[in-house]
Protein backbone atom coordinates (compact mmCIF):
# COMPACT_ATOMS: atom_id res chain seq x y z
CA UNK A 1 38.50 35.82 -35.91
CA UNK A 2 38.05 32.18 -36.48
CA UNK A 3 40.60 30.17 -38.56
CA UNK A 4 39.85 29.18 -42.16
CA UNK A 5 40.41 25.60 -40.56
CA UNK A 6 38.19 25.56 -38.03
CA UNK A 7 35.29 27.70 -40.79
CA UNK A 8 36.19 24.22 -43.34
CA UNK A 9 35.63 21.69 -40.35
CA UNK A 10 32.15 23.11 -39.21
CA UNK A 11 30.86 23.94 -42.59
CA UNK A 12 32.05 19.88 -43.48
CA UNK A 13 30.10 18.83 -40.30
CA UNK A 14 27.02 20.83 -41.25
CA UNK A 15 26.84 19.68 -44.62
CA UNK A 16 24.73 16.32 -44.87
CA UNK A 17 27.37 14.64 -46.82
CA UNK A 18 30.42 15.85 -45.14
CA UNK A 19 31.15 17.31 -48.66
CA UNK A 20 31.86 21.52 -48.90
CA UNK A 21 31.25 22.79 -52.48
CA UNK A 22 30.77 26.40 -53.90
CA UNK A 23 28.55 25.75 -56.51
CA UNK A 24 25.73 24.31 -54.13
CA UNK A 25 23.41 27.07 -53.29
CA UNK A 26 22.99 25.21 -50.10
CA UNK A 27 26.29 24.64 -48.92
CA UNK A 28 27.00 27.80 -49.43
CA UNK A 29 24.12 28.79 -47.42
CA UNK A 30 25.49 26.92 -44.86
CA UNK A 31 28.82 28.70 -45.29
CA UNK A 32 27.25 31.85 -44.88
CA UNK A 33 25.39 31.04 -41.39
CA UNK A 34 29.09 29.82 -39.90
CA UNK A 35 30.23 33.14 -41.55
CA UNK A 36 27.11 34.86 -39.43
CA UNK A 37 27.37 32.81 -36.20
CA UNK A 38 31.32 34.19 -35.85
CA UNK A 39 30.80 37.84 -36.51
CA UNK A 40 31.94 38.12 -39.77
CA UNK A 41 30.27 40.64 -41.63
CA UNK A 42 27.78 39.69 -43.95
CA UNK A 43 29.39 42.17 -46.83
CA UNK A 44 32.79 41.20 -45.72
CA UNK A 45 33.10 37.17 -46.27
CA UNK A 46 36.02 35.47 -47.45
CA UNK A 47 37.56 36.15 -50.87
CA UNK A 48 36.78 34.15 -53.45
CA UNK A 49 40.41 32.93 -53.43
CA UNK A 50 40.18 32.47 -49.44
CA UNK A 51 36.36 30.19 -50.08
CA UNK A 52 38.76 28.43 -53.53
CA UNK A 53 41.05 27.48 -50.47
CA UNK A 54 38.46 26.54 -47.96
CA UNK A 55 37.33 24.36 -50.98
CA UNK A 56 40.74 22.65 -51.87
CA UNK A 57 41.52 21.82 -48.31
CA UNK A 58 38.46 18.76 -48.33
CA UNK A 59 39.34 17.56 -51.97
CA UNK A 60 41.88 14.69 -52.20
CA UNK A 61 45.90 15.50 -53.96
CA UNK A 62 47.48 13.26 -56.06
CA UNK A 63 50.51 13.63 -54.53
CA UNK A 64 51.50 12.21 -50.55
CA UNK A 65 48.77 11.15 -48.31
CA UNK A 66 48.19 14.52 -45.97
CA UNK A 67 48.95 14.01 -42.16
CA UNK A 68 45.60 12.80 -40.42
CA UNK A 69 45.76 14.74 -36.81
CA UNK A 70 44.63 12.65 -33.69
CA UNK A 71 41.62 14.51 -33.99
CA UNK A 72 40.61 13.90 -37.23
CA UNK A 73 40.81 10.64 -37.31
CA UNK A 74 37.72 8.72 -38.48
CA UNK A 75 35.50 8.35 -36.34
CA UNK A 76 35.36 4.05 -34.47
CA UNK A 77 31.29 3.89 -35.59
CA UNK A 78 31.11 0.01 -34.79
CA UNK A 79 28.34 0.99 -32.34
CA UNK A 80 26.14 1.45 -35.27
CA UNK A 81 26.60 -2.27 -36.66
CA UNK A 82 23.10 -3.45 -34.72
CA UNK A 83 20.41 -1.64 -32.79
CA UNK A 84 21.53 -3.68 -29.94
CA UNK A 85 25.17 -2.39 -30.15
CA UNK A 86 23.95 1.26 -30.61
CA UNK A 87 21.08 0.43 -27.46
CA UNK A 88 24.21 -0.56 -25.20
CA UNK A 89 26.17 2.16 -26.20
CA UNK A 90 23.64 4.86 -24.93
CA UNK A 91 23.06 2.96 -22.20
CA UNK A 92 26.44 3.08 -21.06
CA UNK A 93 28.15 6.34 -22.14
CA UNK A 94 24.39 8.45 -21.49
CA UNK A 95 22.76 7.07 -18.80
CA UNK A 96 23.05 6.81 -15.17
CA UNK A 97 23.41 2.78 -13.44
CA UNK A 98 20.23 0.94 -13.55
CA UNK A 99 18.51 3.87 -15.99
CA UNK A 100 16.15 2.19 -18.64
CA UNK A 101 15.08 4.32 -21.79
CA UNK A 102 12.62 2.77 -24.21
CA UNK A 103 12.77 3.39 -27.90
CA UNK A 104 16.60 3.26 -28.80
CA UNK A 105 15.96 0.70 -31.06
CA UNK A 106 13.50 2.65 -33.00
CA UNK A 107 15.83 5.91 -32.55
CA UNK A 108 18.72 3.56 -34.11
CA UNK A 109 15.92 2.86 -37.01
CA UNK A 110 14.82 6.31 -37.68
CA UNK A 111 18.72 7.51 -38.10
CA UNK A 112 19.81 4.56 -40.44
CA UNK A 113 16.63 5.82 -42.68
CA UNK A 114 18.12 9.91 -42.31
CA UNK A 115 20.15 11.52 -45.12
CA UNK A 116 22.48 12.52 -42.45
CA UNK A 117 22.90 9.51 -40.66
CA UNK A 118 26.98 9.40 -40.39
CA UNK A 119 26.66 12.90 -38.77
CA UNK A 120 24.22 11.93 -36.41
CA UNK A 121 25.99 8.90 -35.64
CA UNK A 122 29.12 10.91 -35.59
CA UNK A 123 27.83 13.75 -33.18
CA UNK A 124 26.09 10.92 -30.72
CA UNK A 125 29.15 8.42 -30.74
CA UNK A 126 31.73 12.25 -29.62
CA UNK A 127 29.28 13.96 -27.97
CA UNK A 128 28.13 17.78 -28.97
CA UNK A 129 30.78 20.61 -28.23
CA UNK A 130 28.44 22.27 -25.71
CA UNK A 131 29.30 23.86 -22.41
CA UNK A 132 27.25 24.71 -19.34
CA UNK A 133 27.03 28.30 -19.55
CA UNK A 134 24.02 31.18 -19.16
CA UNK A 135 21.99 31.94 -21.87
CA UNK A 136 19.57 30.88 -24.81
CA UNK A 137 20.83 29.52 -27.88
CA UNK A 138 18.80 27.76 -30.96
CA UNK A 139 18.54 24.00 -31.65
CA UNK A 140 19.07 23.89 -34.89
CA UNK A 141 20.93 21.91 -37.66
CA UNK A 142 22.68 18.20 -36.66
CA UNK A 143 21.75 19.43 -33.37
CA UNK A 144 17.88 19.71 -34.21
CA UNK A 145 17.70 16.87 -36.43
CA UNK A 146 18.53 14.52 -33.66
CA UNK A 147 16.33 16.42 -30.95
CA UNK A 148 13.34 15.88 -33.31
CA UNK A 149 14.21 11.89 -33.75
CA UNK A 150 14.86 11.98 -29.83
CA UNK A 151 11.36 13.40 -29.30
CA UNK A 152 9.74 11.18 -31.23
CA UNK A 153 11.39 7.44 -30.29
CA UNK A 154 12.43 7.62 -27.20
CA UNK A 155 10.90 7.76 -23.91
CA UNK A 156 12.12 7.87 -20.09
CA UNK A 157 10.17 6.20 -17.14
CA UNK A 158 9.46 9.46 -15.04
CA UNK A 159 11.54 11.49 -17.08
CA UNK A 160 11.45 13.78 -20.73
CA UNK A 161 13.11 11.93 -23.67
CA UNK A 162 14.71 15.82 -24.14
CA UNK A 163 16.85 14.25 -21.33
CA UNK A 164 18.93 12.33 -23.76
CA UNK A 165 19.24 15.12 -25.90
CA UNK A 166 20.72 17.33 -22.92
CA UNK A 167 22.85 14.46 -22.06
CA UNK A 168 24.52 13.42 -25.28
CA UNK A 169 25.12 17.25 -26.23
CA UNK A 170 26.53 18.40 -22.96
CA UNK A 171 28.11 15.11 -22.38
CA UNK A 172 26.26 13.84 -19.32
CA UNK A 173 23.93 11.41 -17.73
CA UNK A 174 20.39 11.06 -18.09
CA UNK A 175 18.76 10.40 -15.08
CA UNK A 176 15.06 10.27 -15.71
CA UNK A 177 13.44 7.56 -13.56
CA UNK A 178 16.21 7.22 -11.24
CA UNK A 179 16.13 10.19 -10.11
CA UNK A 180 12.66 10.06 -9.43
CA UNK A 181 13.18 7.75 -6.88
CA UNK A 182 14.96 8.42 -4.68
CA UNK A 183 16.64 12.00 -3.13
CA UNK A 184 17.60 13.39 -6.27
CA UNK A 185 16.17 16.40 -8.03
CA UNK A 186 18.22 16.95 -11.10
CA UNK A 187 17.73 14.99 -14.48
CA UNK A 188 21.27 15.25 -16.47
CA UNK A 189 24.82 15.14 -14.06
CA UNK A 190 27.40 16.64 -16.25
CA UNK A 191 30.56 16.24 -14.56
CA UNK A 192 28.94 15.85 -11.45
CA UNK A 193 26.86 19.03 -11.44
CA UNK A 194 23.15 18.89 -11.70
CA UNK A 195 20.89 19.81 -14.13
CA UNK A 196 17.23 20.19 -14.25
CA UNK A 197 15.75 20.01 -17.91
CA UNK A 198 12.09 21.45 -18.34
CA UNK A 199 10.66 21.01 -21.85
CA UNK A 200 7.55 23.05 -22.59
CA UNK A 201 5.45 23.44 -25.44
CA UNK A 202 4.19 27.15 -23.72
CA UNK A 203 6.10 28.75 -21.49
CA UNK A 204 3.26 31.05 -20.10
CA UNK A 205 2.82 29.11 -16.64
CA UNK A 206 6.05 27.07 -17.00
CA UNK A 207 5.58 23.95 -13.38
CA UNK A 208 8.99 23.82 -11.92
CA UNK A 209 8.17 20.61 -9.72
CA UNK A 210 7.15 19.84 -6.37
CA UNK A 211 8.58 21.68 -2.90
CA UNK A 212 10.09 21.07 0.03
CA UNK A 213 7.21 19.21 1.57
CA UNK A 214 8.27 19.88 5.38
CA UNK A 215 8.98 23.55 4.88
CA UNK A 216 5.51 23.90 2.11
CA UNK A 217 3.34 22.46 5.28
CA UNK A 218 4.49 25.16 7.32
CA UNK A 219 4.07 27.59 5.07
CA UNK A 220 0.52 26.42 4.43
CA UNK A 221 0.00 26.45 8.15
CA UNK A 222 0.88 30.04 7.94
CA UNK A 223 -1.57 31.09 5.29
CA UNK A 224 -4.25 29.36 6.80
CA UNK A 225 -3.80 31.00 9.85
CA UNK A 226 -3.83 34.27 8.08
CA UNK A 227 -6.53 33.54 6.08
CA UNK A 228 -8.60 33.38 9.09
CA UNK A 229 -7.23 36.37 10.65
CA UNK A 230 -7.81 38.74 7.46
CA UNK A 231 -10.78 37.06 5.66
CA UNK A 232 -8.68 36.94 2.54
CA UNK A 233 -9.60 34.17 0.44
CA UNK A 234 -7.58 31.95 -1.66
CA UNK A 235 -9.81 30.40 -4.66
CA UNK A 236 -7.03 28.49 -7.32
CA UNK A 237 -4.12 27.57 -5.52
CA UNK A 238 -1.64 30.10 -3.90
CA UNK A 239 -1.65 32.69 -6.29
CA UNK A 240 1.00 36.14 -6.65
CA UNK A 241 -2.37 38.04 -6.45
CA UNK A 242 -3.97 36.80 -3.16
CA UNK A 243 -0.75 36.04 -1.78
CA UNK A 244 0.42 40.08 -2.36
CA UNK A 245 -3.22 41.52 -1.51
CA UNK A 246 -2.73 39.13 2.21
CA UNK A 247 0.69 40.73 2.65
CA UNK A 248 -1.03 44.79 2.21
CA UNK A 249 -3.33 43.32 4.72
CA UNK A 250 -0.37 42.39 7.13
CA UNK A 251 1.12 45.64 6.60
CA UNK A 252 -2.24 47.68 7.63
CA UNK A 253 -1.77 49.67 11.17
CA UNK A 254 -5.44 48.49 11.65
CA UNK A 255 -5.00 45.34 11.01
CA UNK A 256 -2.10 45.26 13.49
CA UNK A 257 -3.90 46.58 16.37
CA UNK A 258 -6.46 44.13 15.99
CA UNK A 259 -4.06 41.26 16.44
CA UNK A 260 -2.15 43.45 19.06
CA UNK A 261 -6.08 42.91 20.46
CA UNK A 262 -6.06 39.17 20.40
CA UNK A 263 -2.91 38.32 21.74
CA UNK A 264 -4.16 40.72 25.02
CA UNK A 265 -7.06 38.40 25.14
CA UNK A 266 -5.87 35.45 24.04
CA UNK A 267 -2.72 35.49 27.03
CA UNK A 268 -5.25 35.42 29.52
CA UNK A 269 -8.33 34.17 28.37
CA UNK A 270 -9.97 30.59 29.76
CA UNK A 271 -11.02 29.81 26.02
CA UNK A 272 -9.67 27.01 24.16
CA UNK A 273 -10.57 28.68 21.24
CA UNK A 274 -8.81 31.63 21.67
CA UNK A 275 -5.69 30.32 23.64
CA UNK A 276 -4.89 27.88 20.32
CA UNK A 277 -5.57 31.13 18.25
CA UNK A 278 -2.61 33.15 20.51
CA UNK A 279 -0.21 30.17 20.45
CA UNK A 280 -0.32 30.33 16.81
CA UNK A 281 0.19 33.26 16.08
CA UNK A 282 3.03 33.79 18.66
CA UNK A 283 4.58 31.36 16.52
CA UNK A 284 5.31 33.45 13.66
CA UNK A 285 5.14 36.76 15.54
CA UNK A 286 8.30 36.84 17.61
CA UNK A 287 8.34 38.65 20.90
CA UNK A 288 4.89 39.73 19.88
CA UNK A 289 5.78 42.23 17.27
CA UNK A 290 3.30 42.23 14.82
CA UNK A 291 5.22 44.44 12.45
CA UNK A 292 6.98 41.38 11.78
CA UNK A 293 4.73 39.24 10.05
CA UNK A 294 5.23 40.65 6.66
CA UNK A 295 9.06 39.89 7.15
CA UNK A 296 8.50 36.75 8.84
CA UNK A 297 6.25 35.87 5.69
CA UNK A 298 8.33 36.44 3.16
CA UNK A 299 12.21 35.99 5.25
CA UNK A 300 11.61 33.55 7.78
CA UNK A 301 12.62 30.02 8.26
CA UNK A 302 9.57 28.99 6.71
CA UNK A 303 9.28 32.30 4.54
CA UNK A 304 8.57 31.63 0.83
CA UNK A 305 11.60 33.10 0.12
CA UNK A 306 13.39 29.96 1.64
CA UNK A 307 11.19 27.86 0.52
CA UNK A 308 11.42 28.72 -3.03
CA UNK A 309 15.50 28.77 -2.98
CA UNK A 310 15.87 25.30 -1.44
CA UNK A 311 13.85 23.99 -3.92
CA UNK A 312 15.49 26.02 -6.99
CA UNK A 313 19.39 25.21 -5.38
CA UNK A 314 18.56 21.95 -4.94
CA UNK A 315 20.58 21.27 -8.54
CA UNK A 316 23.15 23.63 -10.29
CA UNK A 317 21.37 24.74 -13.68
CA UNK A 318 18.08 24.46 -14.87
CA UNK A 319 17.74 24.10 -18.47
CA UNK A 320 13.95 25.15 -20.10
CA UNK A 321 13.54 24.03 -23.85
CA UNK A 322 10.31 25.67 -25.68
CA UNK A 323 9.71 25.80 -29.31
CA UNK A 324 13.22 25.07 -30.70
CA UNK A 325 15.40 27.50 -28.05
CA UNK A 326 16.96 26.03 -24.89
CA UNK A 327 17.21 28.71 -22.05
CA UNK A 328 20.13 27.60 -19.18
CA UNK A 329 20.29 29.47 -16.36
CA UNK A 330 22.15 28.94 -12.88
CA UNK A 331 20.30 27.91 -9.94
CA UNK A 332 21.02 31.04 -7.94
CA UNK A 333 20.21 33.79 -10.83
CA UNK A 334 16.78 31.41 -11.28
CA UNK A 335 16.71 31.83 -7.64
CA UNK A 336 17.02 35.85 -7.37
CA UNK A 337 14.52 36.18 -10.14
CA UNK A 338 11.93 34.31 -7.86
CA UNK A 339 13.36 36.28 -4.24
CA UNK A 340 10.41 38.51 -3.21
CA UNK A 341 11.27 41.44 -1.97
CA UNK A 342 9.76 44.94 -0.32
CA UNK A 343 6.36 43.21 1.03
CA UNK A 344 5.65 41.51 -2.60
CA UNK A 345 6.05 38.88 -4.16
CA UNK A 346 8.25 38.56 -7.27
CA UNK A 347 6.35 39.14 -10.77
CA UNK A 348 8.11 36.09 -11.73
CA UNK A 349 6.11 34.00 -8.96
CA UNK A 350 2.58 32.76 -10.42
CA UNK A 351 1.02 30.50 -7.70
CA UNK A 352 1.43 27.46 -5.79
CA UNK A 353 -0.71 24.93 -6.76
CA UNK A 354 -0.87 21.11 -5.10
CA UNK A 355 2.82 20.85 -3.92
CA UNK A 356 4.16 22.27 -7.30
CA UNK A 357 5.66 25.73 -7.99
CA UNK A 358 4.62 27.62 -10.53
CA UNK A 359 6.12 30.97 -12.47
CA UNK A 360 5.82 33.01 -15.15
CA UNK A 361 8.53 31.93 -18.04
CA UNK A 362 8.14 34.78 -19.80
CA UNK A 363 9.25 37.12 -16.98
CA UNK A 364 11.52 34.53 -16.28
CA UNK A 365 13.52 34.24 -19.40
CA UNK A 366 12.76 37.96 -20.42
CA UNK A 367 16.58 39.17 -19.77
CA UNK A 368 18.41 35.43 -20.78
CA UNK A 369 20.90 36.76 -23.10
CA UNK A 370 22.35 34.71 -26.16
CA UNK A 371 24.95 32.90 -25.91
CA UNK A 372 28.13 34.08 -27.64
């Protein structure tokens, strides 16, 4: 169970003064969400003698100064002397080499004018306690206070101001327009590992960004070629629907013979027409085998399968913020949610529309777990 030190410093951090005290209805509010968050049992919090010591341990003695620990020492706030000191501060301890962000000085403004300015100040200047691991957690408190002012001030060339959220709480870089331009995918490096942020006011249809474009041509090529061999039609994009009702098609012992038919033609045939038609599609049907396609389809070097992994491993995490919750995930559990498997496509797959990728964030996030 958590120490009755470690209950005092959170519940002082959380309150807007710094202040704990048992006779404010909110505070003690406060005190019981801590209580809550740690698994202590709503009917079984402290004693009143354990809360009178919580109490005494943030009032002043009379007697000896008390021994200040390295880590509670006050905290150096000099950045927050000038908007330009604060500006250079984010600058260098949040953002990557050559990375602009506009609005800092009106983010500097908007905390000076908050009630709970030195905790703000306090939490950007050390950085939130938060690690990279799976699972959905609220953003809420100091936390959400300085999301909100983040959202509203700042903004990132190419990027999502919720960048410099993820970056100050997790203790990373924002990236933003830098990493627009050039080979790099992820928008945060924490310690070196990449992160993809995705904030999202619905997360129905949730665009996860542009593919591969070698490997997406190829598959294109594919479907197109297919399209003209089944008849299917594709009318929005590269939808789950068409794309599943193409690969029944493939599977179709009728449907197979009549290919079997064309590449009997097509190998000896004097037709343009129908000799570019066979060299296609022994392309993707290896040694002829026609049983194949399906697998080739979905497994192949330029199966969606592939194409959908190199674009989801292409960074470490992905981290998906919608109404207040932030979901991180690995790459690779992202990845096997989106793996299609059996002749169909995942449920989590939506469509391909443009170059972008698109899924389904409630299937997505369905089975994200909180964190503990």
């Amino acid at each position: 169970m958590i120490g009755i030190d470690k209950i005092l410093e959170e519940w002082s951090f959380r309150c807007h003064d710094g202040i704990v005290d048992l006779n404010n209805p909110e505070k003690v509010t406060i005190l019981n969400e801590i209580l809550d968050e740690n698994g202590i049992d709503i009917e079984e919090k402290l004693s009143s003698r354990s809360a009178k010591y919580i109490a005494q341990q943030n009032q002043p003695t009379s007697q000896a100064e008390p021994e200040v620990k390295p880590e509670e020492k006050p905290v150096n706030t000099t950045f927050t002397n000038s908007s330009e000191e604060f500006t250079q501060f984010i600058l260098d301890k949040y953002a990557i080499k050559d990375q602009t962000i506009s609005g800092l000085d009106t983010l500097y403004t908007a905390i000076q004018k908050s009630p709970n300015k030195d905790n703000l100040f306090k939490l950007i200047q050390s950085s939130g306690n938060r690690q990279l691991k799976a699972g959905k957690s609220s953003i809420q408190s100091i936390e959400g206070d300085l999301f909100n002012l983040i959202m509203s001030s700042i903004k990132i060339k190419n990027g999502e101001p919720s960048e410099l959220w993820f970056a100050i709480m997790y203790n990373g870089k924002a990236k933003g327009g830098v990493a627009k331009g050039g080979d790099i995918e992820s928008d945060v490096d924490v310690d070196g590992t990449g992160v993809s942020i995705k904030n999202y006011t619905s997360i129905s249809n949730l665009d996860f960004g542009s593919l591969p474009a070698k490997e997406l041509k190829q598959l294109k090529q594919i479907i197109n070629l297919l399209v003209v061999l089944t008849g299917i039609e594709f009318t929005a994009g590269i939808g789950r629907d068409s794309l599943n009702n193409l690969l029944r098609t493939l599977k179709d012992p009728s449907f197979q013979e009549d290919v079997r038919g064309i590449l009997k033609i097509g190998a000896d045939t004097q037709i343009k027409a129908l000799q570019n038609m066979y060299a296609s599609i022994v392309k993707y049907v290896p040694n002829g085998d026609v049983k194949k396609l399906v697998d080739e389809f979905i497994d192949g070097e330029y199966g969606i399968n592939k194409l959908i992994a190199d674009k989801i491993t292409k960074v470490q995490w992905w981290a998906i913020i919608n109404k207040g919750i932030l979901y991180l995930e690995p790459s690779d559990a992202i990845a096997s949610r989106l793996r299609s498997e059996e002749g169909q496509l995942s449920p989590v797959f939506a469509q391909i529309k443009g170059n972008n990728l698109f899924v389904n964030g409630n299937r997505l996030l369905k089975d994200t777990k909180e964190e503990q």
